[in-house]
N, C-alpha and C. Protein backbone atom coordinates (compact mmCIF):
# COMPACT_ATOMS: atom_id res chain seq x y z
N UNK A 1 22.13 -0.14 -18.46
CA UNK A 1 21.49 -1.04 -17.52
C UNK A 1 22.57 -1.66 -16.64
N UNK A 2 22.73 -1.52 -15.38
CA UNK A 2 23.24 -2.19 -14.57
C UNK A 2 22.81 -3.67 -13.82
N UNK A 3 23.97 -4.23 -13.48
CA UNK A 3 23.83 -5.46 -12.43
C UNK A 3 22.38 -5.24 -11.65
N UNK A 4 22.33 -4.77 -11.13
CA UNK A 4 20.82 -4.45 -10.43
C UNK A 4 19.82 -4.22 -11.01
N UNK A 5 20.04 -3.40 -12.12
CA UNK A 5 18.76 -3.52 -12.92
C UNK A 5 18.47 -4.78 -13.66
N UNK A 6 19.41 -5.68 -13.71
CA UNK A 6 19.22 -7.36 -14.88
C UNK A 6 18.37 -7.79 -13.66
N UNK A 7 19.38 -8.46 -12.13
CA UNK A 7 19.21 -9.31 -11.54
C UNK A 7 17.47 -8.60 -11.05
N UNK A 8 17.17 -7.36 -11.22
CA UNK A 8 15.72 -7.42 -10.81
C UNK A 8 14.96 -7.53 -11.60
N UNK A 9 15.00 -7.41 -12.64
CA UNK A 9 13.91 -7.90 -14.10
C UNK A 9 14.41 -9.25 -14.03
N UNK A 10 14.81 -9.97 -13.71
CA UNK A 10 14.69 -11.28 -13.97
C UNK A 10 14.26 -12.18 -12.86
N UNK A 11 14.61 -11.40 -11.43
CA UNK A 11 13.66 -12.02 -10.12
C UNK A 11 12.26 -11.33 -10.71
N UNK A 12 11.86 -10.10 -11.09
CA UNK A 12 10.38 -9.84 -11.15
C UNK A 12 10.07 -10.29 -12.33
N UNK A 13 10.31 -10.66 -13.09
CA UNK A 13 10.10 -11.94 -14.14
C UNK A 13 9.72 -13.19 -13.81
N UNK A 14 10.66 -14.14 -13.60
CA UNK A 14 10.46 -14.73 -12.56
C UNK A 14 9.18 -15.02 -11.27
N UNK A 15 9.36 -13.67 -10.59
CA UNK A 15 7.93 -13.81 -9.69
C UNK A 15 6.65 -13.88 -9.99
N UNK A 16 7.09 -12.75 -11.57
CA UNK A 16 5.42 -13.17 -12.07
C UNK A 16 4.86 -13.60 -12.50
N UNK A 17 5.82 -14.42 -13.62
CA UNK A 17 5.91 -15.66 -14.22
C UNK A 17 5.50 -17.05 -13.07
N UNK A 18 5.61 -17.03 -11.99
CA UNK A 18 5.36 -18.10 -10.96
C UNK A 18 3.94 -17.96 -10.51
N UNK A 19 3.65 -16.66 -10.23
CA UNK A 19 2.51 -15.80 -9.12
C UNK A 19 1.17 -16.50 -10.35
N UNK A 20 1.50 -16.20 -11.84
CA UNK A 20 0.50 -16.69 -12.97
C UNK A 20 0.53 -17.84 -13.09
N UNK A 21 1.52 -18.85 -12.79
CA UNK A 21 1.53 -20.57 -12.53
C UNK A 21 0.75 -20.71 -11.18
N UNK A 22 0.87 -19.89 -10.50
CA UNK A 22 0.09 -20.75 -8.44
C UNK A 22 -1.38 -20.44 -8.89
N UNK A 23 -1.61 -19.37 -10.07
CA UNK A 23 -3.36 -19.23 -9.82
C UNK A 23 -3.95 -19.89 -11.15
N UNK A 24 -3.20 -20.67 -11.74
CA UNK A 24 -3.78 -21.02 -13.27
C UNK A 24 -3.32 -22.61 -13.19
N UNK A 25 -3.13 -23.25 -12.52
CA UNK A 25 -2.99 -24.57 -11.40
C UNK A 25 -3.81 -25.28 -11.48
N UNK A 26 -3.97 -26.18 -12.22
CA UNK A 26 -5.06 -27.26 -11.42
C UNK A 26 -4.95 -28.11 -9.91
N UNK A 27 -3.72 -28.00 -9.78
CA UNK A 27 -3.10 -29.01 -8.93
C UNK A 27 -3.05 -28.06 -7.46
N UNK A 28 -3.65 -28.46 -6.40
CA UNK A 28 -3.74 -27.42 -4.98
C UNK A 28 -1.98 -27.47 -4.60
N UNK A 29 -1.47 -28.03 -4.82
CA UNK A 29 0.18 -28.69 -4.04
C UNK A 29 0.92 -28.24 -4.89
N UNK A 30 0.43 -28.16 -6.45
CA UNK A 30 1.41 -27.18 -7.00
C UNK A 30 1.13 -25.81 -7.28
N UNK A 31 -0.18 -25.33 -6.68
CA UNK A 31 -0.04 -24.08 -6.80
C UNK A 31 0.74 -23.56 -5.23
N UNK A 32 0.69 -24.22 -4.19
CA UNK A 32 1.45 -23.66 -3.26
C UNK A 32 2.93 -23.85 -3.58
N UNK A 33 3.90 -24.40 -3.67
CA UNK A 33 4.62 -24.65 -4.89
C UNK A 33 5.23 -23.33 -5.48
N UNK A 34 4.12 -23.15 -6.17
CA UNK A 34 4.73 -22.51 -7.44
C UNK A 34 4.83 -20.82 -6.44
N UNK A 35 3.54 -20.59 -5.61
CA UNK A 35 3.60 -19.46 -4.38
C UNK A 35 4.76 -19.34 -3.65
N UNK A 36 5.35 -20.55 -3.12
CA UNK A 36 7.02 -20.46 -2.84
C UNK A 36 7.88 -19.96 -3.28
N UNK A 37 7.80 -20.52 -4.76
CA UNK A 37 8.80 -19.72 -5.48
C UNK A 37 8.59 -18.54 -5.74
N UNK A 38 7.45 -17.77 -6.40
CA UNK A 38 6.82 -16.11 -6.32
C UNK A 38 7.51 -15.70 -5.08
N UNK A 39 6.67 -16.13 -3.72
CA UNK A 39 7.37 -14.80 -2.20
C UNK A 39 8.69 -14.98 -2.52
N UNK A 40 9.69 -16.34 -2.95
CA UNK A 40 10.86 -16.59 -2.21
C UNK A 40 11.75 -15.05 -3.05
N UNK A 41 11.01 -15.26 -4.71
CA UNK A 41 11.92 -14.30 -5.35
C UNK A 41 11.45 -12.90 -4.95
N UNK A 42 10.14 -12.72 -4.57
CA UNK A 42 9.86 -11.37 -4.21
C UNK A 42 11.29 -10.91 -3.69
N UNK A 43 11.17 -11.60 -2.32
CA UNK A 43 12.10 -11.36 -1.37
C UNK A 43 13.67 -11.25 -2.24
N UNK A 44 14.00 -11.78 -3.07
CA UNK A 44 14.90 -11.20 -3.91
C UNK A 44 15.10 -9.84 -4.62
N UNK A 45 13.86 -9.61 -4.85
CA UNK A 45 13.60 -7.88 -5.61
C UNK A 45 14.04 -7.12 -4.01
N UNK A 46 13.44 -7.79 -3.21
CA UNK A 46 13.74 -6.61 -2.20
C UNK A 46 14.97 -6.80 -1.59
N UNK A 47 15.82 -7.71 -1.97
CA UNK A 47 17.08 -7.50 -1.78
C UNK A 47 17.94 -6.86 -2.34
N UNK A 48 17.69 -7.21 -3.38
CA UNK A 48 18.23 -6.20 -4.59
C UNK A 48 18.00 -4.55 -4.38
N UNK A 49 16.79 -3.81 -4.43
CA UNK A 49 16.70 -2.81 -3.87
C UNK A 49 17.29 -2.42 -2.59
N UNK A 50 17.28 -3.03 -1.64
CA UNK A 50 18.39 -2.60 -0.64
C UNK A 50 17.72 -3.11 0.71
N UNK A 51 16.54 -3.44 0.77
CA UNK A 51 15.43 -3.44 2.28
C UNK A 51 15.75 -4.67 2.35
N UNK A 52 17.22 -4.93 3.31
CA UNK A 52 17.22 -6.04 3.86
C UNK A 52 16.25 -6.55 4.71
N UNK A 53 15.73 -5.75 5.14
CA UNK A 53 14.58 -6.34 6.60
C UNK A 53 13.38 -6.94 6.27
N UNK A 54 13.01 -6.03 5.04
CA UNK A 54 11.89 -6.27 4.67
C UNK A 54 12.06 -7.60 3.40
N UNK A 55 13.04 -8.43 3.22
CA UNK A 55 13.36 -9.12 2.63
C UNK A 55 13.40 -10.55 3.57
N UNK A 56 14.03 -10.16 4.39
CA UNK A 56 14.13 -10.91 5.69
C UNK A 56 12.70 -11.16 6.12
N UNK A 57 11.98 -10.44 6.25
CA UNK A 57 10.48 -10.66 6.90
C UNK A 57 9.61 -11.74 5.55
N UNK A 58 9.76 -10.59 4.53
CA UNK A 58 9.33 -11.88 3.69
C UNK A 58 9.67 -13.27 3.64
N UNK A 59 10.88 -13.27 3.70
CA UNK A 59 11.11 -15.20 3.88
C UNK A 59 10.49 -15.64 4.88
N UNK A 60 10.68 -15.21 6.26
CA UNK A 60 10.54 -15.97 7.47
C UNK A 60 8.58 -16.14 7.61
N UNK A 61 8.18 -14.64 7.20
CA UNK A 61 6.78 -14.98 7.53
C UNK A 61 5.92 -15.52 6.09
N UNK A 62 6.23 -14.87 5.15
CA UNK A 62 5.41 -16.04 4.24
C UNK A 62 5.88 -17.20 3.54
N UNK A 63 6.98 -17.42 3.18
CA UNK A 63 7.94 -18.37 3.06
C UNK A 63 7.90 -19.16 3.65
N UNK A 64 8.34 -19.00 4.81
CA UNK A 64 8.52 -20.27 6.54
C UNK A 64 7.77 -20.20 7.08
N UNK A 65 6.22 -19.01 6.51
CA UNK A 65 5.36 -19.81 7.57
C UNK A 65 3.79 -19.92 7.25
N UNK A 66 3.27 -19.03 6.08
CA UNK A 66 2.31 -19.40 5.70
C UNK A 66 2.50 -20.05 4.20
N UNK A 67 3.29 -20.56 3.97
CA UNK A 67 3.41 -21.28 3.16
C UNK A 67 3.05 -23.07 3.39
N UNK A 68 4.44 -23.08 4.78
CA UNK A 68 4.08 -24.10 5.49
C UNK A 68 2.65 -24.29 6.04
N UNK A 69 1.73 -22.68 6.16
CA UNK A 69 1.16 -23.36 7.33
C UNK A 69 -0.31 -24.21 5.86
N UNK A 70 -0.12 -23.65 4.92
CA UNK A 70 -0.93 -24.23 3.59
C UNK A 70 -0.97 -25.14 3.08
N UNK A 71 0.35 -25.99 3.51
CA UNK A 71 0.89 -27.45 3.11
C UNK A 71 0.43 -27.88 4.34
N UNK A 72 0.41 -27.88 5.32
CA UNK A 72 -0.28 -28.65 6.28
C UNK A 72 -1.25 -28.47 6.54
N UNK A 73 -2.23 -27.77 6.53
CA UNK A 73 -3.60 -27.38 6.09
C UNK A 73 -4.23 -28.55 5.36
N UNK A 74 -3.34 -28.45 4.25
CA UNK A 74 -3.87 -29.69 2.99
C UNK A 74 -3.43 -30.99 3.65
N UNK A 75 -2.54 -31.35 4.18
CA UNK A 75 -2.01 -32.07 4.42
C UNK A 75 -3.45 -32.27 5.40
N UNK A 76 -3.40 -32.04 6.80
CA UNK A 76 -4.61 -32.09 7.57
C UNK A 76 -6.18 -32.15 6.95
N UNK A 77 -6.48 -31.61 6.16
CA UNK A 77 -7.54 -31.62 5.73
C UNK A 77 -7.94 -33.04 4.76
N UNK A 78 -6.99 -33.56 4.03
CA UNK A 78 -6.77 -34.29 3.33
C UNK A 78 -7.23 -34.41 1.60
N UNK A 79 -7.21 -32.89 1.56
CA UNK A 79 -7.60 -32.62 0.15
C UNK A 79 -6.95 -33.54 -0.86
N UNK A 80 -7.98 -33.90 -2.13
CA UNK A 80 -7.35 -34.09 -3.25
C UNK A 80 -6.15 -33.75 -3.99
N UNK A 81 -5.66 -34.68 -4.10
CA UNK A 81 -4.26 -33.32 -4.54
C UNK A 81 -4.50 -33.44 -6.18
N UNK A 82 -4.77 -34.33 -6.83
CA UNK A 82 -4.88 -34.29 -8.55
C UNK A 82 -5.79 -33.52 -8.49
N UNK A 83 -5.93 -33.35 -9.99
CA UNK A 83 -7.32 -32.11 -11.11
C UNK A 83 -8.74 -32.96 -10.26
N UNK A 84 -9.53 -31.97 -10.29
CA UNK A 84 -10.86 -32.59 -10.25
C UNK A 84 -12.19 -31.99 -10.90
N UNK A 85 -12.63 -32.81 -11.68
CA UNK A 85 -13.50 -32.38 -12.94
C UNK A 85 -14.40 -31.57 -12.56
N UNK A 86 -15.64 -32.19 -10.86
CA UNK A 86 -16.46 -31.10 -10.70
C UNK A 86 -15.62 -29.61 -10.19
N UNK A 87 -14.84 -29.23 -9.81
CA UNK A 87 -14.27 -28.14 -9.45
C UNK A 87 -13.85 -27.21 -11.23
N UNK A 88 -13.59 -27.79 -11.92
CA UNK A 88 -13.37 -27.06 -12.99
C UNK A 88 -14.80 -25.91 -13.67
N UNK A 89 -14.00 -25.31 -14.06
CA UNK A 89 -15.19 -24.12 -15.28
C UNK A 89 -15.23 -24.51 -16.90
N UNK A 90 -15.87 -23.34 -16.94
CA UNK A 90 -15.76 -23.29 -18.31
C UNK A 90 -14.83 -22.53 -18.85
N UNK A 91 -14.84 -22.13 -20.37
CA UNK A 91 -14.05 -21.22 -20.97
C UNK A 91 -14.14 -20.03 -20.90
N UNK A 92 -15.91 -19.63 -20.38
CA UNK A 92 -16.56 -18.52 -21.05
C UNK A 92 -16.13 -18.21 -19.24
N UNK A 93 -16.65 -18.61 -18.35
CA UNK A 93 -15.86 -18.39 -17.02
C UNK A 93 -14.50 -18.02 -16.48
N UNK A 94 -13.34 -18.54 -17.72
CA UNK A 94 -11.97 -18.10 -17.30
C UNK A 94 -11.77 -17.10 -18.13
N UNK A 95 -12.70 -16.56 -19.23
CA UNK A 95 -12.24 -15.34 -19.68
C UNK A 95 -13.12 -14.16 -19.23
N UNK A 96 -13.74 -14.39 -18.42
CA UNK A 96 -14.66 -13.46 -17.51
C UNK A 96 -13.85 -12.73 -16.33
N UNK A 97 -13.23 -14.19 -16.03
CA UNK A 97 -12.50 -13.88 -14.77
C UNK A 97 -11.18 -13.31 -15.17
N UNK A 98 -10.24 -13.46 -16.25
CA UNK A 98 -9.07 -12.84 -16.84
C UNK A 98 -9.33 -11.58 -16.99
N UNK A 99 -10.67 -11.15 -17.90
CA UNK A 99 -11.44 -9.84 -17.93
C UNK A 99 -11.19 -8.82 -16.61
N UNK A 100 -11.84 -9.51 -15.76
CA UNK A 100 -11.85 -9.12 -14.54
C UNK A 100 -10.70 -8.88 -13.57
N UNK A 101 -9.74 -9.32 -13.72
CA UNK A 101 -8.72 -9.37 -13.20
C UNK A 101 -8.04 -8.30 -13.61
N UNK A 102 -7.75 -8.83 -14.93
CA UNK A 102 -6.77 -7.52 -15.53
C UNK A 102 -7.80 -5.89 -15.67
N UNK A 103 -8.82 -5.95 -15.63
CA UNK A 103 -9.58 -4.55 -15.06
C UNK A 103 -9.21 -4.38 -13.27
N UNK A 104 -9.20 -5.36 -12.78
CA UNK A 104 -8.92 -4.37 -11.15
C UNK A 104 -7.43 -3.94 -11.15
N UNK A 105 -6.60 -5.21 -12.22
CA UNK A 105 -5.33 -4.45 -12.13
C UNK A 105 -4.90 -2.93 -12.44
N UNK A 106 -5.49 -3.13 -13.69
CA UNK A 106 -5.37 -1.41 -14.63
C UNK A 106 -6.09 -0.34 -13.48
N UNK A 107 -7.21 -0.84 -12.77
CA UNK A 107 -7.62 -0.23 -11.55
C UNK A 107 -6.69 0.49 -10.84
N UNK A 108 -6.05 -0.26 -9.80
CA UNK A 108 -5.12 -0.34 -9.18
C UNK A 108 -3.84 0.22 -9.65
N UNK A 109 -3.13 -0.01 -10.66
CA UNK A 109 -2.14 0.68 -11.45
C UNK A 109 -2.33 2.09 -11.73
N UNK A 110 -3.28 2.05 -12.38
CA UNK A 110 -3.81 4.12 -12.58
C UNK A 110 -4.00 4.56 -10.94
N UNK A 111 -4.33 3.83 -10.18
CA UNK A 111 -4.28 4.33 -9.18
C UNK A 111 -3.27 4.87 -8.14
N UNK A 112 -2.14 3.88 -8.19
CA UNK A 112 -0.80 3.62 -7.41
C UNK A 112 0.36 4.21 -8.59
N UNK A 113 0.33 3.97 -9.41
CA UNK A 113 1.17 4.55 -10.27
C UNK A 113 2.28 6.05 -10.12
N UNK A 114 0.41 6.72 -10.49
CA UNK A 114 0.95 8.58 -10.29
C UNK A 114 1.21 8.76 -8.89
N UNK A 115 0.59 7.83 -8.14
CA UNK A 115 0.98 8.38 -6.80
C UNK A 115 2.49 7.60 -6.11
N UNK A 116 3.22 6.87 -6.52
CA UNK A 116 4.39 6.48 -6.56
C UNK A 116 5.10 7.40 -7.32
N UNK A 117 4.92 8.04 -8.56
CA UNK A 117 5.63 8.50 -9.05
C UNK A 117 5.98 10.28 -8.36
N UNK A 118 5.05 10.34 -7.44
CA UNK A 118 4.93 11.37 -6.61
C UNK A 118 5.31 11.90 -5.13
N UNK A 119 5.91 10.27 -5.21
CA UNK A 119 6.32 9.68 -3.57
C UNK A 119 7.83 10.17 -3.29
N UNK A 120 8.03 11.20 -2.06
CA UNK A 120 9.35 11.14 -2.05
C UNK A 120 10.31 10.14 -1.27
N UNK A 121 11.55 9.74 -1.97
CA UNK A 121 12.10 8.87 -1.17
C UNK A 121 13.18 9.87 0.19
N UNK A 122 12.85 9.17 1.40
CA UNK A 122 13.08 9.71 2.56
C UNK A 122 14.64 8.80 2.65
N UNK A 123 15.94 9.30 2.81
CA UNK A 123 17.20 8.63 3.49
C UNK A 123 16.61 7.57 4.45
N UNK A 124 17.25 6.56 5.06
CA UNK A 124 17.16 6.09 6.35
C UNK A 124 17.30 4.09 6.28
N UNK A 125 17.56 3.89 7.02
CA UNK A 125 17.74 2.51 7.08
C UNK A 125 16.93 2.24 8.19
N UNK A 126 17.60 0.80 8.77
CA UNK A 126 16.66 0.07 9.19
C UNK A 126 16.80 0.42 10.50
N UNK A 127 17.44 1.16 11.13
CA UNK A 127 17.29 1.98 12.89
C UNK A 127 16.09 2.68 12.72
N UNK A 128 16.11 3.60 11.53
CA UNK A 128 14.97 4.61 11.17
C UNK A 128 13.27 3.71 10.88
N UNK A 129 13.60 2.89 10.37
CA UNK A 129 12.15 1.68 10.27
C UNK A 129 12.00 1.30 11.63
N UNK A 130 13.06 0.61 12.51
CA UNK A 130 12.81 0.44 13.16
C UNK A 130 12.02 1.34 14.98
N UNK A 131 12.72 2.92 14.63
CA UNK A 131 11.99 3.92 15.49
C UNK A 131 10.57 4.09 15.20
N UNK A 132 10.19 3.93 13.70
CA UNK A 132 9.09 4.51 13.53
C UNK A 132 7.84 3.41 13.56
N UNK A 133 8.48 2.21 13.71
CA UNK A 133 7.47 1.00 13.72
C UNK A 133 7.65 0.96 15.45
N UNK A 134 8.43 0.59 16.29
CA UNK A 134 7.91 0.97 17.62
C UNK A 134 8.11 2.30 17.89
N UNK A 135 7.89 3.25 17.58
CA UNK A 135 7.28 4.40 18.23
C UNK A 135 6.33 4.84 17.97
N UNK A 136 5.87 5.82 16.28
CA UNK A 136 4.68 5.91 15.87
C UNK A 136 3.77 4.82 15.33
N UNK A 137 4.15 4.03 15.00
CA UNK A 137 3.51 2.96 14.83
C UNK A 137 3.18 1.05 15.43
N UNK A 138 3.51 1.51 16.94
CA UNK A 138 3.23 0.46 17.51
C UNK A 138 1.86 -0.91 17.53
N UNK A 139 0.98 0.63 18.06
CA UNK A 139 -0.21 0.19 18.35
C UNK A 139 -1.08 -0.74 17.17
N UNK A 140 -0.73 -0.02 15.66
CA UNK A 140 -1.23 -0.57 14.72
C UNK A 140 -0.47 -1.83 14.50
N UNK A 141 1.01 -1.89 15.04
CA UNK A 141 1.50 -3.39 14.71
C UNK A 141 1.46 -4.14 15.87
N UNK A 142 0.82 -3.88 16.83
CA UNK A 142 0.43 -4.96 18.28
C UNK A 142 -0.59 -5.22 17.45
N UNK A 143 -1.58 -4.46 16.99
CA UNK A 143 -2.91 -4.94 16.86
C UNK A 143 -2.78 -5.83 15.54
N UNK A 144 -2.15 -6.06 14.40
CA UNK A 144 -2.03 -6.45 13.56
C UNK A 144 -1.38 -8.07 13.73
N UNK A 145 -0.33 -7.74 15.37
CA UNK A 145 0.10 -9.30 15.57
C UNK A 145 -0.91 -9.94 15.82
N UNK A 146 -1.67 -9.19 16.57
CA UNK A 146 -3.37 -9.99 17.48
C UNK A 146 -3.74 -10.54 16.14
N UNK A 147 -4.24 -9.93 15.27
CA UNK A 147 -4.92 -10.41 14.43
C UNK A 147 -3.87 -11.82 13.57
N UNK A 148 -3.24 -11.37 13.53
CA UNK A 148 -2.50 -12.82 13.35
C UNK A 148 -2.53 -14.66 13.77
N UNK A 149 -2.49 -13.46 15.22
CA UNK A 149 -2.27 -14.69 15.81
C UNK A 149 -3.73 -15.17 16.14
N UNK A 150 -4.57 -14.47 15.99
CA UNK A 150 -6.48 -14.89 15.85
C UNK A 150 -6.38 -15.65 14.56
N UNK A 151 -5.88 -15.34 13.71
CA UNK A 151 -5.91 -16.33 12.59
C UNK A 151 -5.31 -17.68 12.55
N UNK A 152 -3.94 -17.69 13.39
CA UNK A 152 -3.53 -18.84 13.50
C UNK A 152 -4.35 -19.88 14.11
N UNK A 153 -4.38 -19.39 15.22
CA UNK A 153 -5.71 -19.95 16.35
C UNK A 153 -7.04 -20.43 15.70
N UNK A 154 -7.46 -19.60 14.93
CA UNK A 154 -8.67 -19.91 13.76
C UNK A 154 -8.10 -21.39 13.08
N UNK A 155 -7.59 -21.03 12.08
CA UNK A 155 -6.86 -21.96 11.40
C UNK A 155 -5.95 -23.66 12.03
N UNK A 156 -5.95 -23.69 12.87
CA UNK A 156 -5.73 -24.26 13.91
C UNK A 156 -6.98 -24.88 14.22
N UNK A 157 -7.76 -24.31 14.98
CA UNK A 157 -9.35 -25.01 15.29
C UNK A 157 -10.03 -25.65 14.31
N UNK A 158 -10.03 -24.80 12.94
CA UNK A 158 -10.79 -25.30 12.05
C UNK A 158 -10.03 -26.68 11.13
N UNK A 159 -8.62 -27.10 11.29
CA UNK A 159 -8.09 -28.07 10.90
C UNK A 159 -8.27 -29.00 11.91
N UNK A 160 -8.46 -29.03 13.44
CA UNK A 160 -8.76 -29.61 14.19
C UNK A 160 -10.58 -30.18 14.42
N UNK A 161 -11.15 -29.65 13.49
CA UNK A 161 -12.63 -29.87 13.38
C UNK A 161 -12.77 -30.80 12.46
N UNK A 162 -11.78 -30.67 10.96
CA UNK A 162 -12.53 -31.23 9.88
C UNK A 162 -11.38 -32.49 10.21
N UNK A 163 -10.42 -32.55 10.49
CA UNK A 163 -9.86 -33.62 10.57
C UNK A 163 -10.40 -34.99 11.37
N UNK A 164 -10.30 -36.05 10.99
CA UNK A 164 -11.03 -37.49 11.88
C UNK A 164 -9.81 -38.20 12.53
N UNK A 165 -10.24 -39.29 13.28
CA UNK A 165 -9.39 -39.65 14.28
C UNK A 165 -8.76 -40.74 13.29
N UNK A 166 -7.76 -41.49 13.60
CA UNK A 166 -7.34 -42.82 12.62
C UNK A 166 -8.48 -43.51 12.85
N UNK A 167 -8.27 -44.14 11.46
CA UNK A 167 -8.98 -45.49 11.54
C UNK A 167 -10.54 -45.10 10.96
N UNK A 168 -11.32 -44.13 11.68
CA UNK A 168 -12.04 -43.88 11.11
C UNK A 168 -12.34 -42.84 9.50
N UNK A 169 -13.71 -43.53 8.97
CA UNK A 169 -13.95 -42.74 7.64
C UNK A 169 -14.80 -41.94 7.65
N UNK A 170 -13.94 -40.91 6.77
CA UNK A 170 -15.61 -39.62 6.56
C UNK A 170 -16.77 -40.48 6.09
């Protein structure tokens, strides 16, 4: 086992160890929180593997920015930030949903698995990402910024709706 193989079992340790703290949370502020720390180390696995760029993208866009944009969201909205009793389940509800979960995973895994294990890896760095994202693949990433930025805009309006002016009460 090499240096690279520790420092990435212990960022993907780590991440998933966090990713199972942001969704098993009572607390809205510490599950974003605990989501910080998950992308921040993602972005560590993918350093470690070698995709600087794509390591780089991870910080800046979910890290620096939908992370932030979730804390101010709450922040704007003015959610509760402690536990709150009517929002809770039951027992027979969180093991329905654990059920459920870990079946779309095993889903998903038998699915992606053999076909990763089937995947060839192509040479190339980030000139080569970068030809093939603006050349063959432009159009799908113009259209993907649009949609972005429709979401921001969304998200934006709709914090600007539920929010009240000072002074006044819901």
């Amino acid at each position: 086992m090499t240096v690279h193989d520790a420092l990435f079992a212990c960022l993907g340790l780590i991440s998933a160890a966090s990713a199972i703290c942001a969704v098993t949370t009572r607390q809205i502020v510490h599950a974003a929180l605990w989501l910080t720390v998950c992308l921040a180390t993602l972005s560590g696995c993918y350093l470690v593997l070698g995709a600087e760029l794509v390591a780089l993208v991870q910080l800046l866009v979910y890290v620096g920015a939908v992370v932030v944009l979730v804390v101010v969201a709450l922040m704007l909205t003015r959610a509760p930030i402690g536990p709150r009793t009517e929002h809770s389940t039951g027992p027979g509800h969180r093991v329905l949903a654990a059920l459920v979960g870990a079946g779309t995973g095993a889903l998903i895994a038998s699915v992606l698995l053999p076909t990763a294990a089937r995947a060839e890896l192509r040479p190339g760095g980030t000139d080569e990402l970068a030809r093939q994202i603006f050349s063959t693949w432009v159009w799908p990433f113009e259209l993907l910024s649009l949609l972005l930025l429709a979401a921001l805009v969304g998200a934006f309006a709709v914090s600007g709706l539920t929010a009240t002016p000072p002074g006044e009460e819901r």
